[in-house]
Protein backbone atom coordinates (compact mmCIF):
# COMPACT_ATOMS: atom_id res chain seq x y z
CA UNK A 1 0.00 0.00 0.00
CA UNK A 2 1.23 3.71 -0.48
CA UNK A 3 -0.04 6.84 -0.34
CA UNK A 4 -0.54 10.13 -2.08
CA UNK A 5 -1.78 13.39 -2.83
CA UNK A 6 -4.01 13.28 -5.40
CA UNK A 7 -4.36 15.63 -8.45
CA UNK A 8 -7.59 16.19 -11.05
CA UNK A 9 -6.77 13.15 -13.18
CA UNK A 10 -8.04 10.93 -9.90
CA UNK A 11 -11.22 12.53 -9.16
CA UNK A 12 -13.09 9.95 -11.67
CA UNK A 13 -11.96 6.83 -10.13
CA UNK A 14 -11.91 8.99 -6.59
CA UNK A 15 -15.70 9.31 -6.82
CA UNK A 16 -15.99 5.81 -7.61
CA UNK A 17 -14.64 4.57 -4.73
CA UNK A 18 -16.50 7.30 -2.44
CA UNK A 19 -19.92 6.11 -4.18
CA UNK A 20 -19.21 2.43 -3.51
CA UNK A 21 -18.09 2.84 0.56
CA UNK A 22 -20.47 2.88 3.11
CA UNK A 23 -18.83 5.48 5.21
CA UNK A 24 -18.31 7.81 2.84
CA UNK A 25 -20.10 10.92 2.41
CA UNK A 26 -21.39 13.28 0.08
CA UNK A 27 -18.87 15.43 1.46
CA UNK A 28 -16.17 13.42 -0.04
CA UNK A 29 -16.66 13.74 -3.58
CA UNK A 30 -13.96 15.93 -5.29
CA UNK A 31 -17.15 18.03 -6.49
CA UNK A 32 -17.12 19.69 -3.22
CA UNK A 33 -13.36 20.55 -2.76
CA UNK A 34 -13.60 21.78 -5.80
CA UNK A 35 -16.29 23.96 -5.26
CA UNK A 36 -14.38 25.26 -1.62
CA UNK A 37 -11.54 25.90 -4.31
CA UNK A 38 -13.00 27.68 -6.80
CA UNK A 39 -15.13 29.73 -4.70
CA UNK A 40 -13.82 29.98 -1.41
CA UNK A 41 -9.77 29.75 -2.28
CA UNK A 42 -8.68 27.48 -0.07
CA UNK A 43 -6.44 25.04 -2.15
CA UNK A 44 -7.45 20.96 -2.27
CA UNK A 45 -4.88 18.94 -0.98
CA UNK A 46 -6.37 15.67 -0.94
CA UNK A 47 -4.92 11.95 0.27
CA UNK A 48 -5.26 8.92 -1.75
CA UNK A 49 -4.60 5.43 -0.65
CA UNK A 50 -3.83 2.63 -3.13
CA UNK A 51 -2.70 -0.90 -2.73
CA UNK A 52 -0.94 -1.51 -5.97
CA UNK A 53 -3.25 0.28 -8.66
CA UNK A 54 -6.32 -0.15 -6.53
CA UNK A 55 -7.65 2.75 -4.70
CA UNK A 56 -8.25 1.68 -1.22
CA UNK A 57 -8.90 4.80 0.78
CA UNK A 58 -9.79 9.05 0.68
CA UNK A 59 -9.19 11.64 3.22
CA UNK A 60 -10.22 15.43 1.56
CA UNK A 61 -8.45 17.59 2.57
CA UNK A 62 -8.31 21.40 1.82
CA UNK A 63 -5.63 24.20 3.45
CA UNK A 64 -7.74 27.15 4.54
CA UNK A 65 -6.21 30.43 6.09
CA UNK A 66 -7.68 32.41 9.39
CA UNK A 67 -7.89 35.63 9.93
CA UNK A 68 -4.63 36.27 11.27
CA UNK A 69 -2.82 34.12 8.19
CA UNK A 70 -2.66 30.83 9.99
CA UNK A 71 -3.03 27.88 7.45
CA UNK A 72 -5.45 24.78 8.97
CA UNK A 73 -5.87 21.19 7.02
CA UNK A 74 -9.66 20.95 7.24
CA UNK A 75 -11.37 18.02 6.23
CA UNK A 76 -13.83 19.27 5.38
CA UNK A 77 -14.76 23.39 5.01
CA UNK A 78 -18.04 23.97 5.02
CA UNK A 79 -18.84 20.18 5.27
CA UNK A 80 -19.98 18.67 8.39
CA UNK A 81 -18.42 15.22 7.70
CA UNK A 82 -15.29 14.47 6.53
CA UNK A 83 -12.40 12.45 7.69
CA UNK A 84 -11.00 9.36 6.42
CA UNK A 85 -12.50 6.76 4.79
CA UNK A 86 -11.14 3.49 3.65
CA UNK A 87 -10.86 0.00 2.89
CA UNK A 88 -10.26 -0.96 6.37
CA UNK A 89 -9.03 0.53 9.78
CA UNK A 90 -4.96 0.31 8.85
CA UNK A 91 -5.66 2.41 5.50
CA UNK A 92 -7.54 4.89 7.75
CA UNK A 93 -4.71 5.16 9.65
CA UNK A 94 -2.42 5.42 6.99
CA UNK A 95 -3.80 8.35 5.07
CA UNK A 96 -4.35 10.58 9.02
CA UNK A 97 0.04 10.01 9.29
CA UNK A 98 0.09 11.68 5.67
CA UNK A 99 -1.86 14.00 6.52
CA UNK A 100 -0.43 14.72 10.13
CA UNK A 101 2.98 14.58 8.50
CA UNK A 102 1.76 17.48 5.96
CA UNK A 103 0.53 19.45 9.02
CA UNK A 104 3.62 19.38 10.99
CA UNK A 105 5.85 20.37 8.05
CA UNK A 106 3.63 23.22 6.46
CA UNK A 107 3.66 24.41 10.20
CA UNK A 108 -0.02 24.41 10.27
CA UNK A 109 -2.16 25.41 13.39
CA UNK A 110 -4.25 22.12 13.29
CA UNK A 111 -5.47 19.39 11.46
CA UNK A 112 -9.21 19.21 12.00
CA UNK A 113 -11.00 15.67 10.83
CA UNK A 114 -15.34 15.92 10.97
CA UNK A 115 -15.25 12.46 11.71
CA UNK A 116 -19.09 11.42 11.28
CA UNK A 117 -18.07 7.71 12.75
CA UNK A 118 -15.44 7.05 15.53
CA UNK A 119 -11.61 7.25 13.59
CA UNK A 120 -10.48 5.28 16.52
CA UNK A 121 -7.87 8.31 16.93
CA UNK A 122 -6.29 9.24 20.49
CA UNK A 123 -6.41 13.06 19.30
CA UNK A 124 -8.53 16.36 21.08
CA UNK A 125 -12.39 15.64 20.70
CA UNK A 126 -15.36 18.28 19.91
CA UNK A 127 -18.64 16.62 21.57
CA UNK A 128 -20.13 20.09 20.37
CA UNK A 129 -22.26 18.46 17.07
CA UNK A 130 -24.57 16.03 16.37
CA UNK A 131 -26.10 14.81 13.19
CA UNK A 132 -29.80 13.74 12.68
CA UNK A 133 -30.52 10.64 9.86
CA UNK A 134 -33.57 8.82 9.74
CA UNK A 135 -34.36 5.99 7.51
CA UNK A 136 -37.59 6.84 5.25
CA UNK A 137 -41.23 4.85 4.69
CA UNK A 138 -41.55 2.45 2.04
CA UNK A 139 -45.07 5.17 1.50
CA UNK A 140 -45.69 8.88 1.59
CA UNK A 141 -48.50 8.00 3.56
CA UNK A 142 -46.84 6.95 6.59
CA UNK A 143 -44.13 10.28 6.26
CA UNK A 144 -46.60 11.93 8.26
CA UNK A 145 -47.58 8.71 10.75
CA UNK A 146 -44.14 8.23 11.77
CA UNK A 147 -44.34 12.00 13.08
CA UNK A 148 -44.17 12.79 16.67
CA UNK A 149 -47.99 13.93 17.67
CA UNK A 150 -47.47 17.64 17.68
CA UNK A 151 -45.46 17.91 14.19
CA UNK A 152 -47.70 15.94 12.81
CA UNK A 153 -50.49 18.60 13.90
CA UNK A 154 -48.40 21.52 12.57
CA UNK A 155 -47.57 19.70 9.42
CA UNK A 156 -51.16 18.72 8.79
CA UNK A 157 -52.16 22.65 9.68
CA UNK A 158 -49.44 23.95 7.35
CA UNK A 159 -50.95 22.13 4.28
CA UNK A 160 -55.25 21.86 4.80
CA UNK A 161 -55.49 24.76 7.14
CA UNK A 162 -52.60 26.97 5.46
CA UNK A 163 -52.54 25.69 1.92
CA UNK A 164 -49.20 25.61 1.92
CA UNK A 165 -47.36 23.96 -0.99
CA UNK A 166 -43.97 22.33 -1.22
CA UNK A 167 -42.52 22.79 -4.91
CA UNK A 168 -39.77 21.98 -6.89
CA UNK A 169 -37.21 23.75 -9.31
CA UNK A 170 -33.48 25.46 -9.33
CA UNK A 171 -35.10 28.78 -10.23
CA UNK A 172 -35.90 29.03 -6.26
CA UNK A 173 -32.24 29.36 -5.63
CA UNK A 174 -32.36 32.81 -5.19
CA UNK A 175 -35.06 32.67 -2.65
CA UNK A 176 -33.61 30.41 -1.04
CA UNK A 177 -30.48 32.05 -0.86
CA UNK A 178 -31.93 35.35 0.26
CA UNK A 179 -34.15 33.74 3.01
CA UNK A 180 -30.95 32.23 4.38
CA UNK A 181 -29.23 35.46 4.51
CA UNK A 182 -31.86 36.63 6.71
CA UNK A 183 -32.12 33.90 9.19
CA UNK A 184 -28.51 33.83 9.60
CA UNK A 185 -28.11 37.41 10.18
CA UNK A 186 -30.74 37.01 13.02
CA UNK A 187 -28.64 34.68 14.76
CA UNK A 188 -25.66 36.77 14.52
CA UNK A 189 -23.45 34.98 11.90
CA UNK A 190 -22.50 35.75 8.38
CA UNK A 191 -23.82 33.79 5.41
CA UNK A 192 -22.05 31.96 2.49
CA UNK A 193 -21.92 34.09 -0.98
CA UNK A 194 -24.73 33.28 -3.58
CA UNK A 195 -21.98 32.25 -5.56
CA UNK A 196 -21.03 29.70 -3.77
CA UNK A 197 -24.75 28.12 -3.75
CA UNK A 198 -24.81 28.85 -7.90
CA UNK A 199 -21.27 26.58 -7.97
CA UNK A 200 -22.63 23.95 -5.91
CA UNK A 201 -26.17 23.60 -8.12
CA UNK A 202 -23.60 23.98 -11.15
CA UNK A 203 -20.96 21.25 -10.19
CA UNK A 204 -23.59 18.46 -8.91
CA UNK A 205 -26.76 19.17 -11.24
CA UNK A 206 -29.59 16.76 -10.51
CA UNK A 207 -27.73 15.73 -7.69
CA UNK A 208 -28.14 19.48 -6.11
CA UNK A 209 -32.15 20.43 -5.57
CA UNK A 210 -34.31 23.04 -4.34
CA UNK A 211 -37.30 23.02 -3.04
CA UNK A 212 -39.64 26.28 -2.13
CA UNK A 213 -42.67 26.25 0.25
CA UNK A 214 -45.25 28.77 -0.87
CA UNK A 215 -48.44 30.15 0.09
CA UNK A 216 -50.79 31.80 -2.33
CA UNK A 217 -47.27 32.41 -4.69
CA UNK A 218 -45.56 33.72 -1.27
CA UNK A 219 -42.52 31.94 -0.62
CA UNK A 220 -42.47 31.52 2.90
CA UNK A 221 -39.28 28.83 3.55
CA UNK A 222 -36.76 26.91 0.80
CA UNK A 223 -34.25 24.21 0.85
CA UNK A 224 -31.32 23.37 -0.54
CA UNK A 225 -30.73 19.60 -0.28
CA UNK A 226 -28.08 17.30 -1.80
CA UNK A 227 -28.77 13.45 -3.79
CA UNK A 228 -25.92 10.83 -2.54
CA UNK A 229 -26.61 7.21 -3.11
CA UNK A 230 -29.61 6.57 -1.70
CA UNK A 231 -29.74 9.47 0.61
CA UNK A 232 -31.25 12.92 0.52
CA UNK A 233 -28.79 15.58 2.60
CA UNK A 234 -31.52 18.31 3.78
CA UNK A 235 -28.29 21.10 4.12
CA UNK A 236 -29.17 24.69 3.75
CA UNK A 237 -32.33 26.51 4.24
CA UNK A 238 -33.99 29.49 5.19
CA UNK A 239 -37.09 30.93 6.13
CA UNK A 240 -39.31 34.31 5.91
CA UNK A 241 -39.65 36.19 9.19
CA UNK A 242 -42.80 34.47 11.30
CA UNK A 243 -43.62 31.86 8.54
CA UNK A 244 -43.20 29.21 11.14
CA UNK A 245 -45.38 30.86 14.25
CA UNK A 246 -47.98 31.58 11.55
CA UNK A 247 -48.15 29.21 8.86
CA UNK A 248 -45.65 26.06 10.62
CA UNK A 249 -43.78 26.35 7.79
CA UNK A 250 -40.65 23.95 8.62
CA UNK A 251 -43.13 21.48 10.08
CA UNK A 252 -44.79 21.24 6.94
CA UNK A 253 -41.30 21.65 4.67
CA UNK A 254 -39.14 18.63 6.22
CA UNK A 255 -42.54 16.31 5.66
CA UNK A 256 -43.34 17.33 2.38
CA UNK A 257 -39.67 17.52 1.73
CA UNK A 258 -39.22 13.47 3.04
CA UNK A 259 -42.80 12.62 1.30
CA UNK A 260 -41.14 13.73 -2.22
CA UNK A 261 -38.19 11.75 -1.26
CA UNK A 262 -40.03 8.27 -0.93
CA UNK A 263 -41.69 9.12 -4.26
CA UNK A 264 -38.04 9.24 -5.40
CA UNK A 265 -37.19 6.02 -4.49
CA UNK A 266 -34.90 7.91 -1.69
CA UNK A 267 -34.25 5.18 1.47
CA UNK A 268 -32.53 7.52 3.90
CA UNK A 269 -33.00 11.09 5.15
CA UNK A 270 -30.30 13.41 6.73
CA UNK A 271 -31.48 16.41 8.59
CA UNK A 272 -27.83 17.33 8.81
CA UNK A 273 -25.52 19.00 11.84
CA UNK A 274 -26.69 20.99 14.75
CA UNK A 275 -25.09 22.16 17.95
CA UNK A 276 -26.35 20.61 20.90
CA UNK A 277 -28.85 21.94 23.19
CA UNK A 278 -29.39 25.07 20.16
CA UNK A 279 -32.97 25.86 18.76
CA UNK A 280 -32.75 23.76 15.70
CA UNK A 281 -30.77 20.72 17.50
CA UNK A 282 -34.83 21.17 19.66
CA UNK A 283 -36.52 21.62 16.48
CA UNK A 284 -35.34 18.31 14.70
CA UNK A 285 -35.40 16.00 17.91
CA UNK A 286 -39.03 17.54 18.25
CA UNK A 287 -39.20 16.05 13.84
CA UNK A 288 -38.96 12.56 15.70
CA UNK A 289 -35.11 12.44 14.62
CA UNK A 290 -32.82 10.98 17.47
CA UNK A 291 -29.10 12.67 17.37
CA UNK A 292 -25.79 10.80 16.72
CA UNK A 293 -23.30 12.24 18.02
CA UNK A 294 -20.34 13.32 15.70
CA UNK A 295 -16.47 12.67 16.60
CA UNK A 296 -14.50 15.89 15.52
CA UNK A 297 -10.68 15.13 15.86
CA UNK A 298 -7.85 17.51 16.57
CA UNK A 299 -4.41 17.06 15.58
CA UNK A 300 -2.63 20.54 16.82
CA UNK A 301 0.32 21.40 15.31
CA UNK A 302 1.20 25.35 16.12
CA UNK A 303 -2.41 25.77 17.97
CA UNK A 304 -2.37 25.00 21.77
CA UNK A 305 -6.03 24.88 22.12
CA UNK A 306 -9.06 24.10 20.37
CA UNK A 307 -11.06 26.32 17.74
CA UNK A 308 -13.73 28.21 20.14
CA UNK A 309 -15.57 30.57 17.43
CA UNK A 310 -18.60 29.06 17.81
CA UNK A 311 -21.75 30.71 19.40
CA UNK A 312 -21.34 28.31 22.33
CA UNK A 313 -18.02 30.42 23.39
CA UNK A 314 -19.68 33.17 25.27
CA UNK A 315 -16.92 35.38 24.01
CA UNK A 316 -18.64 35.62 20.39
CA UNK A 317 -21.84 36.95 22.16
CA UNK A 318 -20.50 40.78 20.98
CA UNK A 319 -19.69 40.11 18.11
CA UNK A 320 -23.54 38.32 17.24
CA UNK A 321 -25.08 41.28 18.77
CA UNK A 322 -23.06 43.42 16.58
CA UNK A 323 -23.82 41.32 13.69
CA UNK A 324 -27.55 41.21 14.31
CA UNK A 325 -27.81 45.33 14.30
CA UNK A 326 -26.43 45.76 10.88
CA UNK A 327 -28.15 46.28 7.80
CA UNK A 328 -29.36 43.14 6.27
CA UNK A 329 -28.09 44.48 2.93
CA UNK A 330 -24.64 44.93 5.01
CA UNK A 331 -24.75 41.92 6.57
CA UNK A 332 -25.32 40.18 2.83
CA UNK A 333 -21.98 42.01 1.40
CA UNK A 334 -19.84 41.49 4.20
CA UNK A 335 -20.70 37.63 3.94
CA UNK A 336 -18.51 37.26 1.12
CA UNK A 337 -15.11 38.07 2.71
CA UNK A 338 -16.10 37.02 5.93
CA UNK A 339 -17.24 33.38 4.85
CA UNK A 340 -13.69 32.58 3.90
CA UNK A 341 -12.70 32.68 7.16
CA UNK A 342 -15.44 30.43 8.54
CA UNK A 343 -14.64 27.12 6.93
């Protein structure tokens, strides 16, 4: 076995392999280091495992710069899994000694690994995250049995009571990406550039859909959500201000969004990251969803503790509050520098 960096000729047989293992994610497809590339700048430095000419194992990888010039291996920006994914444990291992080796010589501050499964590493731990994946019906009629009581009542009060109505098409995009601008400058936290959503739809096409909840031609919520296998990756959205205390908009979204996905032939449905004890980590256990916890690694190189901007770091409280008073048109310009320190 050996291992090495990859380079675009290998993203073919790359995606192969990621397609055929069953802990690999979406997130490791070289579509979305690309996209971080293109878009975002941070350069793709990607291990490959192979055992003879057989490629045995993947960890993306991409070197992203902080504020103050650091360079951190992240694997992966603006992914919530990543890590290494093999053949077997001892190719797992294998490719985290490349990339730890990297680390230590480019003098990096860390080498972060969003591990969605256990890497079986001895390294710093982040018990901050956990992920939500359900598996679906085999009928869009029991979507909305399998719902807890209550969001079954919203759900059901959303679509007869509301009339609201859960479409499909990449022209929402720009809703979408405009609703999500707003919710996230509510919470205090810059959003990702429209370009970067137009790159994504672009790179992945049918794998890369959006769907827009609407009343009376109003959209009132949208979704971005991502094909892989036999999953579908619910993984950005956003919502108009009070569609959810007056129409249950979400409610009715995430069922109409899973009751399109059995149509599809879809078997699994991933309601993505949250931070625990936050409103939407409440929100999606309240879906019926039970968390998994993630295992985010540390190696750190230069670094001596571990990444704290998060809003659970009571020292980023000023700097939401700040956020939240600007100018949503501000807010919406400044997202594009500021998102490329936020991997």
């Amino acid at each position: 076995m050996h291992v090495r960096l990859s380079n675009p000729a290998d993203d073919g047989v790359r995606d192969e392999f990621v397609r055929a293992n069953a802990k690999a994610t979406f997130f490791h497809l070289a579509g979305w280091g690309q996209v971080v590339e293109s878009v975002m700048k941070h350069k793709r430095t990607d291990w490959l495992a192979f055992d003879g000419d057989e490629l045995v194992g993947v960890l993306p990888l991409s070197i992203c710069r902080s504020l103050r010039g650091k360079r951190n291996l992240i694997s992966v920006p603006y992914g919530v899994y990543g890590g290494a994914v093999g053949r077997d444990s001892d190719v797992e291992a294998a490719l985290f000694r490349a990339a730890e080796s990297q680390a230590i010589d480019m003098g990096a501050g860390r080498l972060e690994l969003r591990c969605q499964h256990d890497p079986g590493l001895d390294l710093p731990a982040s018990d901050l995250y956990s992920t939500f994946i359900q598996d679906l019906p085999d009928t869009v009629e029991q979507v909305m049995l399998d719902m807890p009581k209550k969001a079954r009542a919203e759900a059901r009060k959303g679509r007869n009571r509301h009339g609201l109505v859960l479409e499909e098409g990449r022209w929402y995009l720009d809703d979408m990406v405009r609703l999500f601008h707003r919710n996230k400058r509510t919470l205090g936290s810059p959003a990702l550039p429209l370009a970067w959503f137009r790159a994504l739809m672009e790179r992945f096409g049918s794998e890369a859909v959006v769907h827009e909840v609407r009343r009376e031609g109003e959209p009132l919520s949208a979704v971005l959500s991502f094909r892989f296998r036999d999953q579908l990756l619910a993984y950005y959205s956003g919502s108009a201000d009070n569609a959810d205390r007056q129409y249950s908009a979400s409610n009715f979204q995430y069922m109409a969004l899973k009751e399109w996905a059995v149509e599809q032939g879809i078997r699994v449905f991933d309601l993505g990251r949250s931070r625990k004890g936050a409103g939407a980590f409440k929100f999606k256990v309240n879906q019926g969803l039970e968390p998994q916890d993630l295992h985010y690694r540390f190696r750190l190189v230069t670094d001596t503790e571990l990444p704290s901007l998060n809003p659970s770091n009571p020292k980023t409280h000023k700097l939401q509050e700040a956020w939240r008073k600007l100018p949503l048109s501000v807010t919406t310009m400044l997202s594009t520098p500021a998102s490329r320190f936020l991997p």
